[in-house]
N, C-alpha and C. Protein backbone atom coordinates (compact mmCIF):
# COMPACT_ATOMS: atom_id res chain seq x y z
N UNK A 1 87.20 82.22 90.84
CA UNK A 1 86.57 81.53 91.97
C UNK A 1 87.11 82.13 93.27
N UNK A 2 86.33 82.82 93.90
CA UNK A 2 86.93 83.51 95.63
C UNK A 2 87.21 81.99 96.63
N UNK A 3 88.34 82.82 97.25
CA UNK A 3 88.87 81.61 97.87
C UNK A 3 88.01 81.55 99.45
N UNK A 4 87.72 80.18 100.12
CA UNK A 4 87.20 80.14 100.77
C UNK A 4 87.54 79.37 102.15
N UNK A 5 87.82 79.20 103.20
CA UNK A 5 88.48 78.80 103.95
C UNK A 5 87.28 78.23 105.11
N UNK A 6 87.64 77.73 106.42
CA UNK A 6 86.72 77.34 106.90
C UNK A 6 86.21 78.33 108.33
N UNK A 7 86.92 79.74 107.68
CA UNK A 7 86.08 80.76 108.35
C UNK A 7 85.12 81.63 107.70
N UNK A 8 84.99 81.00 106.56
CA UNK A 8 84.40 81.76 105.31
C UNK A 8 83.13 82.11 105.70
N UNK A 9 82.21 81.02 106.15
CA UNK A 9 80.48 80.73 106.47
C UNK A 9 80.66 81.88 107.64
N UNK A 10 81.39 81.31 108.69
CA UNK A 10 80.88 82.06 110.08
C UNK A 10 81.25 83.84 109.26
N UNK A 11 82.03 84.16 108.71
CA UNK A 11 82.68 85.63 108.46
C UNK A 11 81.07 86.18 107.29
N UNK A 12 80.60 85.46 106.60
CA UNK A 12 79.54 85.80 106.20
C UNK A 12 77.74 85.88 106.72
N UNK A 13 78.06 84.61 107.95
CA UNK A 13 77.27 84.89 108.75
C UNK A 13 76.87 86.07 110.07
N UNK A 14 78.03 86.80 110.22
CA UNK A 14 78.38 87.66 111.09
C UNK A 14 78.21 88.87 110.13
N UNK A 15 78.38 89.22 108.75
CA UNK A 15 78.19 90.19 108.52
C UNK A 15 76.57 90.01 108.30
N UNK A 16 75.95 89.02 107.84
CA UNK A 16 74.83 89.17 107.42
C UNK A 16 73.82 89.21 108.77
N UNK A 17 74.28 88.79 109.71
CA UNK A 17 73.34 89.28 110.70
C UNK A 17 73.74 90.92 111.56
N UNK A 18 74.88 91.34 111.44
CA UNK A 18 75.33 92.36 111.63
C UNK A 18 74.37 93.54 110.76
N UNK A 19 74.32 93.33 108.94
CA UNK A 19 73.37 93.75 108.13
C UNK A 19 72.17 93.90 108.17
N UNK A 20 71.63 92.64 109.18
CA UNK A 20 70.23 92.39 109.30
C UNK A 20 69.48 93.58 110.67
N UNK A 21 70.36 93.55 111.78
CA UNK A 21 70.00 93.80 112.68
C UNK A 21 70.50 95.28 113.23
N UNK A 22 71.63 96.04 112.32
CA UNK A 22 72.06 97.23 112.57
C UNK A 22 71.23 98.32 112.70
N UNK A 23 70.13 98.48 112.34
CA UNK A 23 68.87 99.37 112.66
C UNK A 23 68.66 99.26 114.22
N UNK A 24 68.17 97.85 114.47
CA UNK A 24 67.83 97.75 115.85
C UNK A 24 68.85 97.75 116.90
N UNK A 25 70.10 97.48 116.30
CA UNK A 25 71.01 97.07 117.37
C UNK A 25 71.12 99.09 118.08
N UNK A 26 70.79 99.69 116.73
CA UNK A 26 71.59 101.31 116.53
C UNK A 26 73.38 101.42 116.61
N UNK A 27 73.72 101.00 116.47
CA UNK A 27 75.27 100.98 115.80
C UNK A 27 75.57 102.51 115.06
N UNK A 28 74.74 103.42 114.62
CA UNK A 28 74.80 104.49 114.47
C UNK A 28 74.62 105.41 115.68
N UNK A 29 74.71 105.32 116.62
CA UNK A 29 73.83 105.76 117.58
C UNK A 29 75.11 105.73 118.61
N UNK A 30 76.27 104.57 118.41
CA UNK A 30 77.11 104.49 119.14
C UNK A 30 78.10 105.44 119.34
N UNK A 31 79.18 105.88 120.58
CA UNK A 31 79.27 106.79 120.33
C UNK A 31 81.07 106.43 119.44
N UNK A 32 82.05 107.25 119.28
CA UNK A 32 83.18 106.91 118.43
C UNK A 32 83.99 105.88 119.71
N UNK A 33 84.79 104.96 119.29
CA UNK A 33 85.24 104.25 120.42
C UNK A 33 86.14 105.39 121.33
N UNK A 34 87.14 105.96 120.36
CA UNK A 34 87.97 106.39 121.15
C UNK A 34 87.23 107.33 121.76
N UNK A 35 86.32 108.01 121.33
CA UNK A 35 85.85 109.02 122.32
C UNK A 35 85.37 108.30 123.81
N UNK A 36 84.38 107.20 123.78
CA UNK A 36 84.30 106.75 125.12
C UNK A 36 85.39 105.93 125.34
N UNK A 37 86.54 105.77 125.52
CA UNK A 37 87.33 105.22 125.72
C UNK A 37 88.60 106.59 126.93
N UNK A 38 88.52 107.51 125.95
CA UNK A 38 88.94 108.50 126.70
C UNK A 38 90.26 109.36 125.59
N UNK A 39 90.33 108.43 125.15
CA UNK A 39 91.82 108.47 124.05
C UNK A 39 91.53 109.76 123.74
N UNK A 40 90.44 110.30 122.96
CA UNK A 40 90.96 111.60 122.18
C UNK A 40 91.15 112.42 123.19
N UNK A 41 90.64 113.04 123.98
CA UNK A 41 90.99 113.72 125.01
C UNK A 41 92.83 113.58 125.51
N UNK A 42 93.07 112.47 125.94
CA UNK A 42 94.77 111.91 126.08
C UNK A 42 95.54 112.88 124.50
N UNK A 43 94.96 111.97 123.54
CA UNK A 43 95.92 112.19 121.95
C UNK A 43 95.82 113.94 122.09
N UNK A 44 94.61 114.65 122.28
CA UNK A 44 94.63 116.05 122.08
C UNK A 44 95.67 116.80 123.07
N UNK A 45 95.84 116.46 124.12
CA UNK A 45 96.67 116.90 125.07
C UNK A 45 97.75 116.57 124.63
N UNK A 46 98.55 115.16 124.71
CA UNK A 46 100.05 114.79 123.97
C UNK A 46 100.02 115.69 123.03
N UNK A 47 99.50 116.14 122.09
CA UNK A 47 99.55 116.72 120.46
C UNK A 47 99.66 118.60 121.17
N UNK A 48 99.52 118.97 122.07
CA UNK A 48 99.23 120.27 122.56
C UNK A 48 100.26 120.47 123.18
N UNK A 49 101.07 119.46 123.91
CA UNK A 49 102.33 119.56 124.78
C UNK A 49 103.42 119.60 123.72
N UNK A 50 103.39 119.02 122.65
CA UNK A 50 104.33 118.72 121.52
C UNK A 50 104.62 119.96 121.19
N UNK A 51 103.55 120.98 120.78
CA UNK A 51 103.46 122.15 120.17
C UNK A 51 104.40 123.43 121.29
């Protein structure tokens, strides 16, 4: 029996509309966080100074 708590509904409701609507939302389409965020650019530089 999976255990079920009383975030269980909302955590299944969020994926299933997440499921439902990921075509339209385009969630593929997004770009990587860290890339618009700026990070890889930062991490590639730290990682280049290291060297």
């Amino acid at each position: 029996m999976p255990v079920r708590d009383e975030w269980s509904g909302f955590a299944d409701l969020l994926a299933n509309l997440i499921a439902k609507y990921a075509s339209e939302i385009g969630i593929d389409a997004l770009p990587d966080p860290e890339e618009g965020l700026g990070i890889c650019d930062k991490t590639k530089e730290r990682k280049n100074k290291l060297k």
